[in-house]
C-alpha atoms as a PDB file:
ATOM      1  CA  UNK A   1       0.000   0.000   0.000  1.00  0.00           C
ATOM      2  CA  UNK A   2       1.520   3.380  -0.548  1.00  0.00           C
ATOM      3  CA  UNK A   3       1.534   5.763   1.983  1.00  0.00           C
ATOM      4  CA  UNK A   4      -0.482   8.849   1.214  1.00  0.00           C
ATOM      5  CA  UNK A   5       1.187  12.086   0.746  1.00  0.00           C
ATOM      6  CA  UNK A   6       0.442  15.443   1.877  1.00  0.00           C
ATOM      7  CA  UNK A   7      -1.174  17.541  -0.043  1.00  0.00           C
ATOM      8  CA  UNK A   8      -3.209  20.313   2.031  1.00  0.00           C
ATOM      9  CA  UNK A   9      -0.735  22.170   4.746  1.00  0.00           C
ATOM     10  CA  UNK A  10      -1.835  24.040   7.611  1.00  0.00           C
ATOM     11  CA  UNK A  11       0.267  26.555   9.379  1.00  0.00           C
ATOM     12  CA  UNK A  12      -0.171  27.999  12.827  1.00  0.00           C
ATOM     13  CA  UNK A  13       1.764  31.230  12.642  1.00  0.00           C
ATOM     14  CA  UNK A  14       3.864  32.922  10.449  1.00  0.00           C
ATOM     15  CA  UNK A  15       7.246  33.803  12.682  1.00  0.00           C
ATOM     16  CA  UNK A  16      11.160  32.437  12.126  1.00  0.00           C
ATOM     17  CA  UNK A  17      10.385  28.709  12.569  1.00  0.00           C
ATOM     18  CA  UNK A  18       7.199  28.924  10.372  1.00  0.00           C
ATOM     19  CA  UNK A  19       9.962  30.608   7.552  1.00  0.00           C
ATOM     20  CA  UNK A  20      12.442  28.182   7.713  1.00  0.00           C
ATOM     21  CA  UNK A  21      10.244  25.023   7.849  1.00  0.00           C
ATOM     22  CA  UNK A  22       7.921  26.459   4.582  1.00  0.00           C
ATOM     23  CA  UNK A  23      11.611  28.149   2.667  1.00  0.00           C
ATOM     24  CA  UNK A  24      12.987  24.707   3.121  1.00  0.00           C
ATOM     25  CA  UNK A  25      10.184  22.525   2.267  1.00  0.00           C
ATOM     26  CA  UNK A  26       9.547  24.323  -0.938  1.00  0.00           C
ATOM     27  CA  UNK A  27      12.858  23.046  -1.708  1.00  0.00           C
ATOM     28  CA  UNK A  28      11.944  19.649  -1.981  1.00  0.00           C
ATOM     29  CA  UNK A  29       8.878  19.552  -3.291  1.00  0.00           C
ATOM     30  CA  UNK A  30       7.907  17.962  -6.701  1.00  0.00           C
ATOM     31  CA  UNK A  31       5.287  19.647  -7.461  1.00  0.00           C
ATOM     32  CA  UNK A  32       3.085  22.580  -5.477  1.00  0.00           C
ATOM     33  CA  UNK A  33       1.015  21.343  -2.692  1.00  0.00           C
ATOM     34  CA  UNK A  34      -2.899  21.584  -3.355  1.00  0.00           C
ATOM     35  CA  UNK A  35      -3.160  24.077  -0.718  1.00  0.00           C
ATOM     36  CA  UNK A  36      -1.534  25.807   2.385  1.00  0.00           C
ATOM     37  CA  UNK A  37      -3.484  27.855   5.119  1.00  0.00           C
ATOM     38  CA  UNK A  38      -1.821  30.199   7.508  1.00  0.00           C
ATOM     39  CA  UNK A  39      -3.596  30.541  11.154  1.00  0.00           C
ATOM     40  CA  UNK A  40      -2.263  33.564  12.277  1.00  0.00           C
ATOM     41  CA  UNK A  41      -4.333  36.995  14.592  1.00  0.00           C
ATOM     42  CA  UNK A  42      -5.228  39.884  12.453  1.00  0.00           C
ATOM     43  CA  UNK A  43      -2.088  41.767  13.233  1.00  0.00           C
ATOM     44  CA  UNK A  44      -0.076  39.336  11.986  1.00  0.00           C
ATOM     45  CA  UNK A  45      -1.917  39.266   8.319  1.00  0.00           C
ATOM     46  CA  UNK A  46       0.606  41.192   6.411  1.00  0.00           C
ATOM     47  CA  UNK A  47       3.247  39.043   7.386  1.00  0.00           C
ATOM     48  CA  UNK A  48       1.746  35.769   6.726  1.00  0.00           C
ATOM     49  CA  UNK A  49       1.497  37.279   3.392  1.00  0.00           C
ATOM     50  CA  UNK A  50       4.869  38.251   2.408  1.00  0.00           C
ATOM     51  CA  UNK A  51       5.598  34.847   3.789  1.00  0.00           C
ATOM     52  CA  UNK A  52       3.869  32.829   1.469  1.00  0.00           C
ATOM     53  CA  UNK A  53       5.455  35.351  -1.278  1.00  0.00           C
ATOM     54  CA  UNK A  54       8.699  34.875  -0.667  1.00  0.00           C
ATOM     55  CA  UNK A  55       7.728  31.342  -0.976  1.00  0.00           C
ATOM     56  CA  UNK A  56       5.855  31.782  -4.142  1.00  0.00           C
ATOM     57  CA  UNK A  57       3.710  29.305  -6.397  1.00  0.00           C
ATOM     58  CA  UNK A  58       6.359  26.229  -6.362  1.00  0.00           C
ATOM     59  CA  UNK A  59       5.548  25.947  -2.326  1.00  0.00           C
ATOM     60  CA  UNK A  60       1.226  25.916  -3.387  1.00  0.00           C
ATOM     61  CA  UNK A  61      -1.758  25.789  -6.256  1.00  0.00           C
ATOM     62  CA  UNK A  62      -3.927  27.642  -3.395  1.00  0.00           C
ATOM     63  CA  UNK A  63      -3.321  29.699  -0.689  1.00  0.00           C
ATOM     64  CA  UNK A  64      -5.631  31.083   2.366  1.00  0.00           C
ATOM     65  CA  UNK A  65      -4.481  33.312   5.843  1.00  0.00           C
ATOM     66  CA  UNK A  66      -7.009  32.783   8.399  1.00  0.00           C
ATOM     67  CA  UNK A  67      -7.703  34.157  11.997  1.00  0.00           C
ATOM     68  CA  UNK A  68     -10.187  31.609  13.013  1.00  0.00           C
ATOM     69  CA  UNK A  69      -9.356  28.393  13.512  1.00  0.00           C
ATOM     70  CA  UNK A  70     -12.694  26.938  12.183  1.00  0.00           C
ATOM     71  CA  UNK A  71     -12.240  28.681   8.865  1.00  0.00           C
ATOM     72  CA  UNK A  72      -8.752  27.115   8.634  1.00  0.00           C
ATOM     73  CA  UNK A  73     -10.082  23.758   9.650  1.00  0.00           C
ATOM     74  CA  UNK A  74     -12.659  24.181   6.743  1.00  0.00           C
ATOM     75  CA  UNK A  75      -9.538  24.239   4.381  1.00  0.00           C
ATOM     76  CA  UNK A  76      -9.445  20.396   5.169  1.00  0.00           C
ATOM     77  CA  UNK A  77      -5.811  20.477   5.493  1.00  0.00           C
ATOM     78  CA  UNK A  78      -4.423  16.898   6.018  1.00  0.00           C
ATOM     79  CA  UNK A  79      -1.834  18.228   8.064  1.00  0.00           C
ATOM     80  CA  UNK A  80      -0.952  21.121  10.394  1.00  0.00           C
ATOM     81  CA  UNK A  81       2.287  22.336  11.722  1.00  0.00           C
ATOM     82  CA  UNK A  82       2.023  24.255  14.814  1.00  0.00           C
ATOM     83  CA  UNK A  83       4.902  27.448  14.882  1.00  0.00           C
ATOM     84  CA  UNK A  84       3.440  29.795  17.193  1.00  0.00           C
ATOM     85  CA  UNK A  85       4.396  28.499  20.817  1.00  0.00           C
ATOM     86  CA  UNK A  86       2.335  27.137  23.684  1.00  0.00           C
ATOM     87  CA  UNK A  87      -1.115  29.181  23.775  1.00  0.00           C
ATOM     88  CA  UNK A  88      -1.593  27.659  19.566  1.00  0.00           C
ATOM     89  CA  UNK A  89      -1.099  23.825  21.083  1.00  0.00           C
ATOM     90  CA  UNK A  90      -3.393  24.961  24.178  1.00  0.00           C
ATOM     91  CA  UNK A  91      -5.874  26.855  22.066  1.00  0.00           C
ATOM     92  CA  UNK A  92      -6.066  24.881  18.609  1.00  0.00           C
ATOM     93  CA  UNK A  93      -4.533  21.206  19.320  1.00  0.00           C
ATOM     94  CA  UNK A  94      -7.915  19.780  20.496  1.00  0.00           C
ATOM     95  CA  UNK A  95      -9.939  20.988  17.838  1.00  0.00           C
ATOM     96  CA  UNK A  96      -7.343  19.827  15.038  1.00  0.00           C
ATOM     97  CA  UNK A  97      -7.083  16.607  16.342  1.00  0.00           C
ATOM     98  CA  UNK A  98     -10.854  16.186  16.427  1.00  0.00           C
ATOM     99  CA  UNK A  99     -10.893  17.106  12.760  1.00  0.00           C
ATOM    100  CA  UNK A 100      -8.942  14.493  11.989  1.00  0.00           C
ATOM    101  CA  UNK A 101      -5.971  16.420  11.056  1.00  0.00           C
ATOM    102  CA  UNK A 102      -1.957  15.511  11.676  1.00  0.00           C
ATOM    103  CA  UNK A 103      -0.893  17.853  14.125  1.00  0.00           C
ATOM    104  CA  UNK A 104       2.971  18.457  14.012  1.00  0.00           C
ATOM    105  CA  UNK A 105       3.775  20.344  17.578  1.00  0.00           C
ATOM    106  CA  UNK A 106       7.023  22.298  18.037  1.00  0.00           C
ATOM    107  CA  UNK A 107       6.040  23.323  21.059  1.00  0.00           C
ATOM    108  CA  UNK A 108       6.447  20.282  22.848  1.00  0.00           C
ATOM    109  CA  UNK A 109       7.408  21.982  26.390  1.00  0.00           C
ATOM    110  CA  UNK A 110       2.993  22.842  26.162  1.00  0.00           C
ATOM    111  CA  UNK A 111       3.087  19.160  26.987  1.00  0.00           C
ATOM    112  CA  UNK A 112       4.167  19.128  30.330  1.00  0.00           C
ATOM    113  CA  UNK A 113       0.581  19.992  31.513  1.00  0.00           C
ATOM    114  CA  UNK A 114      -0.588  16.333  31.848  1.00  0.00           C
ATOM    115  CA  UNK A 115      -4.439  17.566  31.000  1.00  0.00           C
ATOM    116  CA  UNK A 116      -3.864  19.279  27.615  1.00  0.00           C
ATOM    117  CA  UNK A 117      -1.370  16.252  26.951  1.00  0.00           C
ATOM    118  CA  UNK A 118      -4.166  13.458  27.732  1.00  0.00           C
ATOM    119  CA  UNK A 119      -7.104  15.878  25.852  1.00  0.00           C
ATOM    120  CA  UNK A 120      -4.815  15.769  22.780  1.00  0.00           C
ATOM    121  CA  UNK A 121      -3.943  12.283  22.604  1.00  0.00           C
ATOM    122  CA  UNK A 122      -7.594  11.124  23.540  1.00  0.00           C
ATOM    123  CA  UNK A 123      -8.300  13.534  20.451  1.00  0.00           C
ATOM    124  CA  UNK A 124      -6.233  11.347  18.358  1.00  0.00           C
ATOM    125  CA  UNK A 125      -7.282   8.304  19.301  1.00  0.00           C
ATOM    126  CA  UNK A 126     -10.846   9.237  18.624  1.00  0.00           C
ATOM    127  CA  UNK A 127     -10.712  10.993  15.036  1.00  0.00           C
ATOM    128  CA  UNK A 128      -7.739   8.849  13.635  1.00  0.00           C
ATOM    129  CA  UNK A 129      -5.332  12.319  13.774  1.00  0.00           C
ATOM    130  CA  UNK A 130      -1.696  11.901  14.810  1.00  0.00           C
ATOM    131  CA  UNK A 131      -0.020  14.037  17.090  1.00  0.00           C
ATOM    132  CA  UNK A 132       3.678  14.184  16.178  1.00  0.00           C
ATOM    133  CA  UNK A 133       6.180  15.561  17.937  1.00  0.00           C
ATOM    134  CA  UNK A 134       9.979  16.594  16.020  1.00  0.00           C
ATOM    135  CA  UNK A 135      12.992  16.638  17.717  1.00  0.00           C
ATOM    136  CA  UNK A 136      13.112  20.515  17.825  1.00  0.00           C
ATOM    137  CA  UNK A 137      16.315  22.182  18.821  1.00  0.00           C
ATOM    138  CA  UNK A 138      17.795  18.845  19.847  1.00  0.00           C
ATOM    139  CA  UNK A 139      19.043  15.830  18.506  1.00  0.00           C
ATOM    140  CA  UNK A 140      19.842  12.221  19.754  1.00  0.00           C
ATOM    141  CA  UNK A 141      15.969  11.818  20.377  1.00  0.00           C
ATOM    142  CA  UNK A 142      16.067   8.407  18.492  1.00  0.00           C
ATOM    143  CA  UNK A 143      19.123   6.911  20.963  1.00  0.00           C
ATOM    144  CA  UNK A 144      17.088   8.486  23.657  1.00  0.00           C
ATOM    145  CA  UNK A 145      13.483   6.696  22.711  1.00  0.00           C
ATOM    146  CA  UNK A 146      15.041   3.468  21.899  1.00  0.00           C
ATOM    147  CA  UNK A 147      17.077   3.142  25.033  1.00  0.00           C
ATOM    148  CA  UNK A 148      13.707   3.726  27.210  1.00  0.00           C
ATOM    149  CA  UNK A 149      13.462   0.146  25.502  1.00  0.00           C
ATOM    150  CA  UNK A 150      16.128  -1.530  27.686  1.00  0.00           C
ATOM    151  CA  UNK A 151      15.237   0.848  31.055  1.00  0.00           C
ATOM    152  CA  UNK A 152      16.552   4.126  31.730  1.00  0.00           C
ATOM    153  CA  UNK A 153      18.334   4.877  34.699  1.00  0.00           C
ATOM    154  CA  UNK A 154      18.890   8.822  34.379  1.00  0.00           C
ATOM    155  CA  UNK A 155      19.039  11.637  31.875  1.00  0.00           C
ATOM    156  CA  UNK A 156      20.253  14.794  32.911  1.00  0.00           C
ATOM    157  CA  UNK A 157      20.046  18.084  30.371  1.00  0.00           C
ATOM    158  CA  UNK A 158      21.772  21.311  30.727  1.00  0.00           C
ATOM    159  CA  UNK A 159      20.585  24.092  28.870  1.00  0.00           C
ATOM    160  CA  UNK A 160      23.115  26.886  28.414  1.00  0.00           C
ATOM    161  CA  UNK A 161      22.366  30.037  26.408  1.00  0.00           C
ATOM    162  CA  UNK A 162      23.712  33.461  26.407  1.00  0.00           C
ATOM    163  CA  UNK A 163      22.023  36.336  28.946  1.00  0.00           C
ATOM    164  CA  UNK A 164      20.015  37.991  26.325  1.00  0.00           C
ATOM    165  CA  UNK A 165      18.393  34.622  25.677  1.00  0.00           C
ATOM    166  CA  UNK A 166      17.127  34.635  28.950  1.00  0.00           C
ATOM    167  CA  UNK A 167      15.548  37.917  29.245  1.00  0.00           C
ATOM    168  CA  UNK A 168      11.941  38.082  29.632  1.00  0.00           C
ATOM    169  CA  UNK A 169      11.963  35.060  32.112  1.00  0.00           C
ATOM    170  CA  UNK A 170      11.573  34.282  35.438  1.00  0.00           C
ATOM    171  CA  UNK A 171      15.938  34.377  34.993  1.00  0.00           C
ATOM    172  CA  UNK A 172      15.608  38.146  35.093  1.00  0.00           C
ATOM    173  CA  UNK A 173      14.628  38.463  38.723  1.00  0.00           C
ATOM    174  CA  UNK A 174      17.423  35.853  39.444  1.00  0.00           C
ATOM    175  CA  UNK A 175      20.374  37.562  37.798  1.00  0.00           C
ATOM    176  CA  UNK A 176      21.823  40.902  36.566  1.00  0.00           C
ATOM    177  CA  UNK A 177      21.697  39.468  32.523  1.00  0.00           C
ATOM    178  CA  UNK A 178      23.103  42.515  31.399  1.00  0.00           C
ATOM    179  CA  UNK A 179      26.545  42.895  33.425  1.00  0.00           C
ATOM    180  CA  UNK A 180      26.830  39.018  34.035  1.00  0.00           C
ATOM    181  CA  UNK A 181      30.448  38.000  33.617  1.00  0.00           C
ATOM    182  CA  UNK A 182      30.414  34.471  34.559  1.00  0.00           C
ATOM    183  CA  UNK A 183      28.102  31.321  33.926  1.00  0.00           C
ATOM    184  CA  UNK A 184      25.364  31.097  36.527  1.00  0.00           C
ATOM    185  CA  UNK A 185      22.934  27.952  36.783  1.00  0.00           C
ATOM    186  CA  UNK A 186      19.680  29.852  37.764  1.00  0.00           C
ATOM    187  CA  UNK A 187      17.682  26.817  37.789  1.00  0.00           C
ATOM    188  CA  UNK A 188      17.297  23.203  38.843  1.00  0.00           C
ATOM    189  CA  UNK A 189      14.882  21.271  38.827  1.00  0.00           C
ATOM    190  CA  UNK A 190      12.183  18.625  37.094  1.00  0.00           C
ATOM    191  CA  UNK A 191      11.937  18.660  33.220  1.00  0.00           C
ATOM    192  CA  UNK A 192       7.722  19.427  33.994  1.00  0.00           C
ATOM    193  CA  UNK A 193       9.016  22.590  36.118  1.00  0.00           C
ATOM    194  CA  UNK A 194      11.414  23.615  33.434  1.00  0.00           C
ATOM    195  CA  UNK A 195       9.077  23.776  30.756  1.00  0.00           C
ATOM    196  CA  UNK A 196       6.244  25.305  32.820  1.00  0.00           C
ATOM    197  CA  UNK A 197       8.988  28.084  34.354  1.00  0.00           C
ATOM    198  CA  UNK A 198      10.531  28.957  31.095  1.00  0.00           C
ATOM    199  CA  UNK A 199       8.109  27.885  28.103  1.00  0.00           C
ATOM    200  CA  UNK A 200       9.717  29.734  25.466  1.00  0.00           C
ATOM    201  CA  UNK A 201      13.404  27.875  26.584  1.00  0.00           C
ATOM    202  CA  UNK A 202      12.706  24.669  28.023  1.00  0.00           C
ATOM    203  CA  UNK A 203      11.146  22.897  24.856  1.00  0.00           C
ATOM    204  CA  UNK A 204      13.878  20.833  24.722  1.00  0.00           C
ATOM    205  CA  UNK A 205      13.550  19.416  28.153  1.00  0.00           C
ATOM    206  CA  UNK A 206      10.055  18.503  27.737  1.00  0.00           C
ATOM    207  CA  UNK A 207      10.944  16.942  24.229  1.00  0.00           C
ATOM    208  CA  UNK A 208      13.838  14.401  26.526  1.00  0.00           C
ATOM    209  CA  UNK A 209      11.213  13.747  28.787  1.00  0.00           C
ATOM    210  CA  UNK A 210       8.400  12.771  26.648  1.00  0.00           C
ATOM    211  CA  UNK A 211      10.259  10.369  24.912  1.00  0.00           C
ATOM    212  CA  UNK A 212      12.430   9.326  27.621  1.00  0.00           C
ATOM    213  CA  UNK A 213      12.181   8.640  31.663  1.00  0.00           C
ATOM    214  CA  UNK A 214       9.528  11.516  31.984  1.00  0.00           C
ATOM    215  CA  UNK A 215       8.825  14.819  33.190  1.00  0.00           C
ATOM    216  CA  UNK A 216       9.353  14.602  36.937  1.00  0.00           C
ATOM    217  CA  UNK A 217      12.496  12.473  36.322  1.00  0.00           C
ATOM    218  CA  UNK A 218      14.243  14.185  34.344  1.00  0.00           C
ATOM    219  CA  UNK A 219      16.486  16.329  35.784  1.00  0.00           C
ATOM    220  CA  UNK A 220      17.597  19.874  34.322  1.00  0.00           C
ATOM    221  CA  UNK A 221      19.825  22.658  34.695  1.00  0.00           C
ATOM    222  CA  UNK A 222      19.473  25.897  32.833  1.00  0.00           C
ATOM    223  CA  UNK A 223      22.191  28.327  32.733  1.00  0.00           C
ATOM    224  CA  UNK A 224      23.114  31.436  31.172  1.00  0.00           C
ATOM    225  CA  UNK A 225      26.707  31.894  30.044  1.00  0.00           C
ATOM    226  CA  UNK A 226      28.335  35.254  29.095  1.00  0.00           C
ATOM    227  CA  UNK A 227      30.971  32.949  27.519  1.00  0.00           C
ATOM    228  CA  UNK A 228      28.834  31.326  24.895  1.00  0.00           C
ATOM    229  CA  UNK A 229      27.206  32.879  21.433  1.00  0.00           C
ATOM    230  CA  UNK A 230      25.219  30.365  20.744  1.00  0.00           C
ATOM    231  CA  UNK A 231      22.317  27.846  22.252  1.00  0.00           C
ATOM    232  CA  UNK A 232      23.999  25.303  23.994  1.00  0.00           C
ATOM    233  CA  UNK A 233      22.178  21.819  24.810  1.00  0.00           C
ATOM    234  CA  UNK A 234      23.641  18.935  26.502  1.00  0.00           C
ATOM    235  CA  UNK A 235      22.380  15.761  28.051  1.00  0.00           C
ATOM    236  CA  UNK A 236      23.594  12.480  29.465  1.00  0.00           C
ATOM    237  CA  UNK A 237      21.672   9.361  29.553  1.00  0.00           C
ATOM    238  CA  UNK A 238      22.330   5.803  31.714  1.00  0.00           C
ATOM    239  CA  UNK A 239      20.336   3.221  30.344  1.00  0.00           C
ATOM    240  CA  UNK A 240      20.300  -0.845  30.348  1.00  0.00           C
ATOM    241  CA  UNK A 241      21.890  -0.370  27.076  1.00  0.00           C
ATOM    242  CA  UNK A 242      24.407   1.183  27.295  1.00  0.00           C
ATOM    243  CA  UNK A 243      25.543   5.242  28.800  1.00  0.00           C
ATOM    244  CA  UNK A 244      25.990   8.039  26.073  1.00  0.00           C
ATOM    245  CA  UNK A 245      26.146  12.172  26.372  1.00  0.00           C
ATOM    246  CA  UNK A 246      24.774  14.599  23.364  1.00  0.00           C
ATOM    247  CA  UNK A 247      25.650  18.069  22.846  1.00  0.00           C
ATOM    248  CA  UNK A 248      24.441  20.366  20.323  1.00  0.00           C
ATOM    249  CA  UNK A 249      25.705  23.950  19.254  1.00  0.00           C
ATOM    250  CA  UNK A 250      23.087  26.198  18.315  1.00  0.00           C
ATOM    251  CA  UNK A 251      22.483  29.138  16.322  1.00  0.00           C
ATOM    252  CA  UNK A 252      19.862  31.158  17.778  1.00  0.00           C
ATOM    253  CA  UNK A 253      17.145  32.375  15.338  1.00  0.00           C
ATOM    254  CA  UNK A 254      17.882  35.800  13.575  1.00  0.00           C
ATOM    255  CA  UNK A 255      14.294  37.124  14.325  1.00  0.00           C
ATOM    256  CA  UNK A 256      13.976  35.536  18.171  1.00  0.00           C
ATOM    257  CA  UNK A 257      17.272  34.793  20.297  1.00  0.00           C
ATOM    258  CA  UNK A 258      14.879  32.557  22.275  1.00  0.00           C
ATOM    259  CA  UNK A 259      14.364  30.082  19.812  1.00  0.00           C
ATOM    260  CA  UNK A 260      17.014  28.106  17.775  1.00  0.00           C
ATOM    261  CA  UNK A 261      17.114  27.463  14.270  1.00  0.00           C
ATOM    262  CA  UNK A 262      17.233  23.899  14.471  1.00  0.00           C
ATOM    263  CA  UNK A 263      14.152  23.622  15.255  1.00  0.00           C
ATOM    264  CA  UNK A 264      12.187  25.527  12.308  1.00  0.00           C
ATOM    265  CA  UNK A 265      14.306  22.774  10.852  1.00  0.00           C
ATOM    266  CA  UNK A 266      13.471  19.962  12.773  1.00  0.00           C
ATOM    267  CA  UNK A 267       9.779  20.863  11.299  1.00  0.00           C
ATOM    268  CA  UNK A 268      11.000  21.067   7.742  1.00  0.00           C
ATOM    269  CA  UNK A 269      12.416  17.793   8.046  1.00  0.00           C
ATOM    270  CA  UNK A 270       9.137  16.325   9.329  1.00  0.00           C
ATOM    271  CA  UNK A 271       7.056  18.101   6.623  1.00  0.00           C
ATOM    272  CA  UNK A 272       9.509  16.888   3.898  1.00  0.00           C
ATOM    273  CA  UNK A 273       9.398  13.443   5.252  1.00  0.00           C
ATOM    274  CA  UNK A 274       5.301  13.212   4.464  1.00  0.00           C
ATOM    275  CA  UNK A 275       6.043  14.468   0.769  1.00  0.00           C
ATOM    276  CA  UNK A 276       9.213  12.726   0.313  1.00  0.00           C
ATOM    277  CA  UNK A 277       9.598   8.911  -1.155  1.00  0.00           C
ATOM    278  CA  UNK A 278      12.133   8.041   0.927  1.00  0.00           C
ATOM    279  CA  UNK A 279      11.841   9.469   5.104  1.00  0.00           C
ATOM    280  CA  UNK A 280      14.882   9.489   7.348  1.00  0.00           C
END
């Protein structure tokens, strides 16, 4: 049986990770999809826009921006990719799931709140919808979910990112980002605190948790570091088969410091991989 691909995209916002999943998937595409539909508020119209134009007509045949989330649901799009951060996954998940849709979430640190995680998966299970969840900004997730097979013992991550990464956070009342001239660990703590702390930063440690030893397990550090440029993300795992460590490098996003380019990837990758003849 051949697997069917996507033809009819939908898009929750229209910021750096939405740009770099739709630049790169127009890359590899064939032929234009039958349609993509950008969910994004009123104020945010005009750059949805110039976002599908810089795309132009090899990305779609059709294309639609919508504020409503029942007008972009009555695109029928086959599958949605959520770039807008946790309120979208709170706000839209359920309802795209009941629709029947594939809902790809970046936002995976929305998660940690054990009631929107069990509404969306009962969603899924219901309608025949998929909730998916990319790697994001880290990699390694594959050792990571098939050593959970074997038993996991611990996984520790350490998130290190430069002061201005950290400012609008609860790390602001901690530490003096702007004269900081040494590495300071501001938090420690559960994977489920991290990502309900620092939402916009701790993606990543919800994403190890999910598919590993879980969110009150996991342990986390999260530290910013006048020494480093980039986002820094490193975690160690002990397992029944076998004990390996993962770090990953960074670059930041050019329009958000907060959020790291490898993860508007991450979504590219999975949005190739449902047009693609061959997925990795």
């Amino acid at each position: 049986m051949t697997a069917k691909k996507m033809t009819r995209l939908g898009v929750i916002g229209a910021g750096g990770i939405a740009e770099l999943a739709l630049t790169s998937l127009v890359k590899a595409l064939d032929a234009p999809l039958d349609q993509v539909a950008i969910l994004v508020p009123e104020r945010s119209t005009k750059r949805a826009e110039a976002l599908l134009e810089r795309c132009g007509p090899a990305l779609t045949r059709s294309a639609a921006i919508h504020s409503d989330i029942a007008a972009l649901l009555a695109d029928r799009p086959d599958t949605v990719a959520e770039c807008a951060g946790h309120i979208a996954v709170r706000d839209h998940g359920a309802a795209i799931l009941e629709a029947g849709c594939h809902l790809i979430v970046i936002s995976i640190g929305a998660l940690a709140d054990d009631g929107l995680r069990t509404k969306l998966e009962a969603a899924a299970k219901s309608s025949g919808g998929r909730l998916v969840l990319p790697a994001g900004a880290v990699g390694g997730i594959d050792a990571l979910a098939a050593a959970k097979f074997s038993g996991l013992e611990e996984v520790i991550y350490t998130g290190r990112k430069p002061p201005k990464a950290w400012k609008g956070t609860p790390a602001e009342k901690l530490l003096t980002l702007d004269t900081l001239t040494d590495a300071a660990i501001f938090f420690e703590g559960s994977a489920r605190e991290a990502a309900q702390t620092y939402p916009f930063n701790a993606n990543v440690a919800a994403t190890l948790a999910i598919a590993g030893i879980g969110l009150d397990a996991t342990k986390v550090r999260l530290v910013a570091d006048p020494g480093v440029t980039r986002n820094v993300h490193e975690f160690s795992v002990r397992s029944g088969c076998g004990d390996f460590e993962v770090k990953l490098e960074g670059r930041p996003s050019a329009s958000n410091p907060k959020t790291s380019q490898l993860a508007g990837y991450s979504m590219a990758r999975e949005l190739i991989n449902r047009v693609s003849a061959v997925a990795i």
